[in-house]
Structure formats: C-alpha cells, structure tokens
Protein backbone atom coordinates (compact mmCIF):
# COMPACT_ATOMS: atom_id res chain seq x y z
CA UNK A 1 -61.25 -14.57 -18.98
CA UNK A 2 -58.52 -15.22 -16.00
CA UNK A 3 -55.40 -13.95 -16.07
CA UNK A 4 -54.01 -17.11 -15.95
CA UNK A 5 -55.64 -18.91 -18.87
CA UNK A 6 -55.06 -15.22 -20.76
CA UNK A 7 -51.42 -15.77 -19.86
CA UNK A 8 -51.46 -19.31 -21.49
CA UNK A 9 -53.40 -18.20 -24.70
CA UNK A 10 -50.44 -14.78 -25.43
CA UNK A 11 -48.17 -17.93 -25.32
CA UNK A 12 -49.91 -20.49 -27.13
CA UNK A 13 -50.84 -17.94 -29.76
CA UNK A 14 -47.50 -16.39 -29.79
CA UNK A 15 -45.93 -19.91 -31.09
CA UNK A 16 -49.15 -20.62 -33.76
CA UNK A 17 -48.55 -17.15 -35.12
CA UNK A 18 -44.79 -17.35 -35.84
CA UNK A 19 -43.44 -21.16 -36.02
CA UNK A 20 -45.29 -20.90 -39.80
CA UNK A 21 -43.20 -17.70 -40.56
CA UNK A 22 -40.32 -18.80 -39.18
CA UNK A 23 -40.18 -22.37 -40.45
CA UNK A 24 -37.09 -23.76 -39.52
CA UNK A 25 -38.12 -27.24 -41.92
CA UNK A 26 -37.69 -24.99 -44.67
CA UNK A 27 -34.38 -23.55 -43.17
CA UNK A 28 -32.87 -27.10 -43.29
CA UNK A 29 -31.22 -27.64 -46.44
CA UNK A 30 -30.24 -23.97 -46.86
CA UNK A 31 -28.51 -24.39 -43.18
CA UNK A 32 -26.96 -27.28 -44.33
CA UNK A 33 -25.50 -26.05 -47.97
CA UNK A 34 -23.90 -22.86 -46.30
CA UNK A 35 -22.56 -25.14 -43.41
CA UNK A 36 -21.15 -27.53 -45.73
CA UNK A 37 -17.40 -28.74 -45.05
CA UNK A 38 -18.13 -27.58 -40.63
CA UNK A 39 -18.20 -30.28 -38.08
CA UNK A 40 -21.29 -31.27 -36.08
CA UNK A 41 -20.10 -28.98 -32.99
CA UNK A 42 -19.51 -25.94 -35.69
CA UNK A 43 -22.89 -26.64 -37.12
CA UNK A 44 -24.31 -26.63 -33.32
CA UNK A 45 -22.69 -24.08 -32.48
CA UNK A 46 -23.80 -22.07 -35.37
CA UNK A 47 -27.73 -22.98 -35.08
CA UNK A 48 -27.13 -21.89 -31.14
CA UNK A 49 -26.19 -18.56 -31.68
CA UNK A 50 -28.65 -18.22 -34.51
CA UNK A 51 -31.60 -19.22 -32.39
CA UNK A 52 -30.38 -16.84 -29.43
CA UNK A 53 -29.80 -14.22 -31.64
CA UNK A 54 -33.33 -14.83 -33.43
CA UNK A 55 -34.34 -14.41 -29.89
CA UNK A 56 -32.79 -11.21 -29.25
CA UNK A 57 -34.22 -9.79 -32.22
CA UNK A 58 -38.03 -10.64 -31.72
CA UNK A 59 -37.82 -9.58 -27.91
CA UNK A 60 -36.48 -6.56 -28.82
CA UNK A 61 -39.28 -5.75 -31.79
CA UNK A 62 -41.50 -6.61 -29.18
CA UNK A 63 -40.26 -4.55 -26.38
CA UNK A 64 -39.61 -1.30 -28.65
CA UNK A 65 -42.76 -1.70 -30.35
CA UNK A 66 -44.97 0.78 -28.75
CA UNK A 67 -42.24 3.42 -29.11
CA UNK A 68 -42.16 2.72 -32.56
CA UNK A 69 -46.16 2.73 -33.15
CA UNK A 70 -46.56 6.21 -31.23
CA UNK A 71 -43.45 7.80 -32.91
CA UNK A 72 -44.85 7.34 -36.49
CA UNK A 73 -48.42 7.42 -35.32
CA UNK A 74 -49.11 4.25 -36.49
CA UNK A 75 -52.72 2.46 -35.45
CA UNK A 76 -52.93 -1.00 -33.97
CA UNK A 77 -55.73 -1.89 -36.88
CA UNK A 78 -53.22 -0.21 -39.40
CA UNK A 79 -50.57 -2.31 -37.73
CA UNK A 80 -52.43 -5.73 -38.08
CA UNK A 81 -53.57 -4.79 -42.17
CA UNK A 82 -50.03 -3.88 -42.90
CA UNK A 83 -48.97 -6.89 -40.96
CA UNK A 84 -51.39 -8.95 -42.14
CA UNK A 85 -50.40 -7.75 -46.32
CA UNK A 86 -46.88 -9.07 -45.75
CA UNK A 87 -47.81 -12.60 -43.89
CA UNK A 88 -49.91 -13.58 -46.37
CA UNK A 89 -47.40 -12.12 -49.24
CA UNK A 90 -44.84 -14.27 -47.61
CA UNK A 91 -47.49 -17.40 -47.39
CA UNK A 92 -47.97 -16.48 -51.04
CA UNK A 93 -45.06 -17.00 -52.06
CA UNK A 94 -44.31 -20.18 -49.99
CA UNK A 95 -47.28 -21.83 -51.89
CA UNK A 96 -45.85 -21.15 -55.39
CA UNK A 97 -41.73 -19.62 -54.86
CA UNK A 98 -40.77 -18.24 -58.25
CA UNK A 99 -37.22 -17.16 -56.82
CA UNK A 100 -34.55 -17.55 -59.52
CA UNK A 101 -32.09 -20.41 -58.79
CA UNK A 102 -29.10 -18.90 -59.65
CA UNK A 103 -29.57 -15.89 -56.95
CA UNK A 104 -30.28 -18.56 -54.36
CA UNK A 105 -26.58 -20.10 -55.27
CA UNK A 106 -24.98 -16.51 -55.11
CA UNK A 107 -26.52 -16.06 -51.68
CA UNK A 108 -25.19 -19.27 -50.64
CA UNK A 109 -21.68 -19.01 -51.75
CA UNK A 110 -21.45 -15.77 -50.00
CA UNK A 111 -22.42 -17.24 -46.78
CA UNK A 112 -20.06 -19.87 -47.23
CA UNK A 113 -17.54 -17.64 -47.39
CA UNK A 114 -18.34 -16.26 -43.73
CA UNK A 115 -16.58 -17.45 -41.22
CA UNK A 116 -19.83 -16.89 -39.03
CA UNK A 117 -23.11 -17.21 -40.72
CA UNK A 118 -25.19 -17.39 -37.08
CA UNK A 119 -26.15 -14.03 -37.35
CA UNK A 120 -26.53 -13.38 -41.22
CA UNK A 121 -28.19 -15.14 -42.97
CA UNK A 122 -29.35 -17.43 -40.09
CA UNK A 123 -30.95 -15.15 -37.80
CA UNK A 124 -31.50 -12.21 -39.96
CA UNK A 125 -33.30 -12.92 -42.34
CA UNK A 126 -33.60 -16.58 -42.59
CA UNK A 127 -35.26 -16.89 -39.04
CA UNK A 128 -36.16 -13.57 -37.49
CA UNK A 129 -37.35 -11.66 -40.56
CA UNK A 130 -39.78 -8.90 -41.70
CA UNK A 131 -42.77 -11.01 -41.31
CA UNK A 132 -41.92 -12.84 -38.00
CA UNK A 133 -40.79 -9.00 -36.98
CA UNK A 134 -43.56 -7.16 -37.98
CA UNK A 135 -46.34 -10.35 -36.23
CA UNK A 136 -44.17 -9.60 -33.46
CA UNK A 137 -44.70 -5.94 -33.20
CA UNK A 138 -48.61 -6.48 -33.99
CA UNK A 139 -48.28 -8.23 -30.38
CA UNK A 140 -47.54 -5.16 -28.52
CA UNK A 141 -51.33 -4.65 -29.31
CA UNK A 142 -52.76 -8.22 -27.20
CA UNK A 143 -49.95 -7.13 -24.11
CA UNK A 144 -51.65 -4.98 -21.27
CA UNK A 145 -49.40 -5.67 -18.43
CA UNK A 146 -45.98 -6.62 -17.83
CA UNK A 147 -47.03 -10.13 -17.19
CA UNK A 148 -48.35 -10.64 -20.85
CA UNK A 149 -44.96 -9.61 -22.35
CA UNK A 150 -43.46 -12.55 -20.21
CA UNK A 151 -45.88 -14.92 -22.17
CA UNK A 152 -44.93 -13.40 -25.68
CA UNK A 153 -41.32 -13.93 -24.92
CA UNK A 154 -42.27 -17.29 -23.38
CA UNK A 155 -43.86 -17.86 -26.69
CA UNK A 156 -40.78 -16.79 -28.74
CA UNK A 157 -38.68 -18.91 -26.60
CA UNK A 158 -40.62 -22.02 -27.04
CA UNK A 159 -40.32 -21.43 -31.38
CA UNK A 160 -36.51 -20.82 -30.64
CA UNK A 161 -36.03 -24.14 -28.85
CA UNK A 162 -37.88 -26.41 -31.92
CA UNK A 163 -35.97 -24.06 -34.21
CA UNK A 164 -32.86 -25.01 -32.43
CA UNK A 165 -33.81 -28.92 -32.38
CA UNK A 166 -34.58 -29.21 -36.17
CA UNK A 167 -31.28 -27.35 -37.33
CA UNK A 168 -29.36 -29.57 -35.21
CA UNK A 169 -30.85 -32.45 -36.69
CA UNK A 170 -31.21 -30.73 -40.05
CA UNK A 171 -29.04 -33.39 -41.52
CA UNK A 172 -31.58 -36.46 -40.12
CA UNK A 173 -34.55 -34.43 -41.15
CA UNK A 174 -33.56 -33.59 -44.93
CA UNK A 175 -32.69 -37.55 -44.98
CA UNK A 176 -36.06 -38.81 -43.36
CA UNK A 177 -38.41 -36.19 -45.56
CA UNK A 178 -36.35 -35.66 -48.70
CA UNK A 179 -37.15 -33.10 -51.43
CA UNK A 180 -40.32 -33.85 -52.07
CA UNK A 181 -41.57 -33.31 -48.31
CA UNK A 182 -39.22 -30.82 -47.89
CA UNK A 183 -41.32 -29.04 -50.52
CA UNK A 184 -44.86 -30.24 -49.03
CA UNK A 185 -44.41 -29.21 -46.02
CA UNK A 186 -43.38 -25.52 -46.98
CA UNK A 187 -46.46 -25.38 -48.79
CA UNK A 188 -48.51 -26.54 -45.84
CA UNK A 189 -46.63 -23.61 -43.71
CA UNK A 190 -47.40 -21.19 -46.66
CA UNK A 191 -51.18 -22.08 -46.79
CA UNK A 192 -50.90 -21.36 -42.98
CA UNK A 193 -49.26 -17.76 -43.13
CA UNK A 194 -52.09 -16.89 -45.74
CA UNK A 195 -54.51 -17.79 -43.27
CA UNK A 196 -52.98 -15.76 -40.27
CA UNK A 197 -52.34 -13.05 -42.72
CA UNK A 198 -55.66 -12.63 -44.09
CA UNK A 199 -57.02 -12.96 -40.51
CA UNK A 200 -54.89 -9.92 -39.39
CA UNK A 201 -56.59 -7.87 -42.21
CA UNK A 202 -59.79 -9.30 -41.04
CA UNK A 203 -59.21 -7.79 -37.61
CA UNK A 204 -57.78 -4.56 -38.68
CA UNK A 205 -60.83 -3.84 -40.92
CA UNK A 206 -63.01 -4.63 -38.06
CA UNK A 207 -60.76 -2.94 -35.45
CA UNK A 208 -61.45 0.10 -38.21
CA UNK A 209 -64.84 -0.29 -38.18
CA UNK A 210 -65.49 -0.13 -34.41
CA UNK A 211 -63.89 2.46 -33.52
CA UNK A 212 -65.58 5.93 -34.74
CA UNK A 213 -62.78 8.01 -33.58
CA UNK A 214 -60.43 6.71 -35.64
CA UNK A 215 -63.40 6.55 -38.50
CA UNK A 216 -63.19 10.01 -38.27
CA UNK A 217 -59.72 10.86 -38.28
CA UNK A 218 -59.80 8.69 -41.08
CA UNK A 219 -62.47 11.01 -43.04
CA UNK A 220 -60.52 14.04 -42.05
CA UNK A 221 -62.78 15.28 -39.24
CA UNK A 222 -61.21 16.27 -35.88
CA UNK A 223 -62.79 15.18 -32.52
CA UNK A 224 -63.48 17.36 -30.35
C-alpha cells in the first residue's frame, strides 16, 4: 500500500469510525432545548466552541495515547476488545434507549442554567465522549509515523466541521426530519456503532490470536 493512499484511508476511516459515535443528528434537539431563549449568534457561537473544543479533546486522546497504553501496560488487541465492548454498548443502547425521561429534563435544566454550555454538556460528553475517546485512542494503534497522526486529526477535523454545520442548522434539521426521523436515524447510527464495535472485538481476538508472545504472557509463561 502507498503512503499516500494509506494517508487517505487513516482519514477516511477516522470519520466512518466516529461520525456514528458522535452523531451530531441526535445532538439536535438536546442543543436546541438547553439553548432555548439564545439568539442565532449565541447558539453559533456556542456550537463553535463546542466543536473546537470536541476537537481539542480527541487530538489530545490521540496524541497522549501511547503514554497512556505503556503506563498501564495496556495491549493494542486489549485496547480494541475494551474499545470495541463500549461502542457497541453505546450502539446498544442507541437501538433501544431506556433512559428515564425525567433525568433527561434534570440534565437539561441544569444546562440551561449555564451561562456557557459549549464545553459541558456540548463537548464533553454530548460530542467528545467515552466512546468517541476511547475509538480515538484505539487509533494510536493504525499511526506509525508522524504523517498518519496528521490524517487522524484530518479525520477528526472533517467530523468537527459536519458537527458544526448540523448544530447550526439544528433548528432547520429538527423541522425538515421531525421526531420520528429524528428517532430513525439514531437507530440507523446505533446499528452502525454495533457493527464497528463488534468489529473491534473481532480484531482484538484475532490480534490475540496471532501473536504467541502475548499468548503466553497471557497463560502466565515468561519469554525468554
């Protein structure tokens, strides 16, 4: 493989991987309920910062997390099945959500009641959360040279842009979908996630399985 079509895969798989998790559809009418009563330049303003700050956050995952792996001795396979356990625990519960109604309105009101909500909720956890974190760690793994975490971040970018676009027409989109899409298309990201997730397991069990040296680490033997 070329570098160059390599370079254009870490960025086209960086966007596949976490525009599901971070789904800024879903993030629409949540965006606009703790926005309520803010003009359209507070309410731009707002999904700015949150997408730069969402940015921040990934790029820094990403950049500390080889320290982090090799500090707690963590494996890249053990990486991508813990990974892959909370995507597809998140895509679970986007297919059938079972959160209580009345904690959704508490969270709400207390965001209303920030003056500032671009960093909590928005960017933490709404859009940069454990899941879209912990994919973005598991990327560490695909990045070789310096020039592959330019097309991760590249990647990241390119989700924070859309992200950006469909909060600032949040109000247009909730309009043109309604509920019921609204709703649809969450499920469609959640059946998504569940895919990617299980796939990570799938490549942790095999990353397992090929290598013998971990194998026997793994059995309690030491190599010599």
């Amino acid at each position: 493989m070329s570098p160059v079509s390599h370079f254009w895969e870490l960025i086209l798989g960086t966007f596949l991987a976490l525009l599901p998790i971070i789904n800024p559809f879903a993030s629409t009418p949540v965006f606009l309920a703790i926005t309520e009563g803010d003009s359209s330049r507070q309410r731009e303003r707002q999904a700015r910062m949150g997408c730069i700050y969402m940015v921040a956050i990934l790029v820094l995952s990403l950049i500390s997390g080889t320290f982090i792996m090799s500090f707690f001795g963590i494996s890249i396979p053990g990486l991508r099945i813990a990974g892959g356990f909370l995507v597809a625990g998140i895509g679970m519960t986007m297919l059938s959500p079972v959160r209580p109604v009345a904690q959704d309105e508490k969270e709400r009101a207390a965001a209303r009641a920030k003056g500032d909500i671009s960093f909590t909720p928005l960017a933490m956890p709404m859009l940069s959360g454990p899941g879209s974190i912990a994919v973005t760690i598991g990327f560490t793994s695909l990045a070789k040279h310096p020039l592959d975490y330019v097309a991760i971040i590249l990647g990241i970018l390119v989700v924070a842009v859309i992200s950006y676009l469909v909060l600032r027409l949040s109000i247009h989109i909730v309009r043109a979908i309604g509920v019921n899409g609204m709703s649809a298309l969450t499920k469609i990201m959640g059946f998504l996630l569940l895919c990617i997730g299980i796939q990570f397991m799938v490549n942790g069990v095999l990353g397992i399985a090929s290598d013998s040296e971990l194998l026997k680490e793994i059995r309690g033997l030491r190599v010599k």
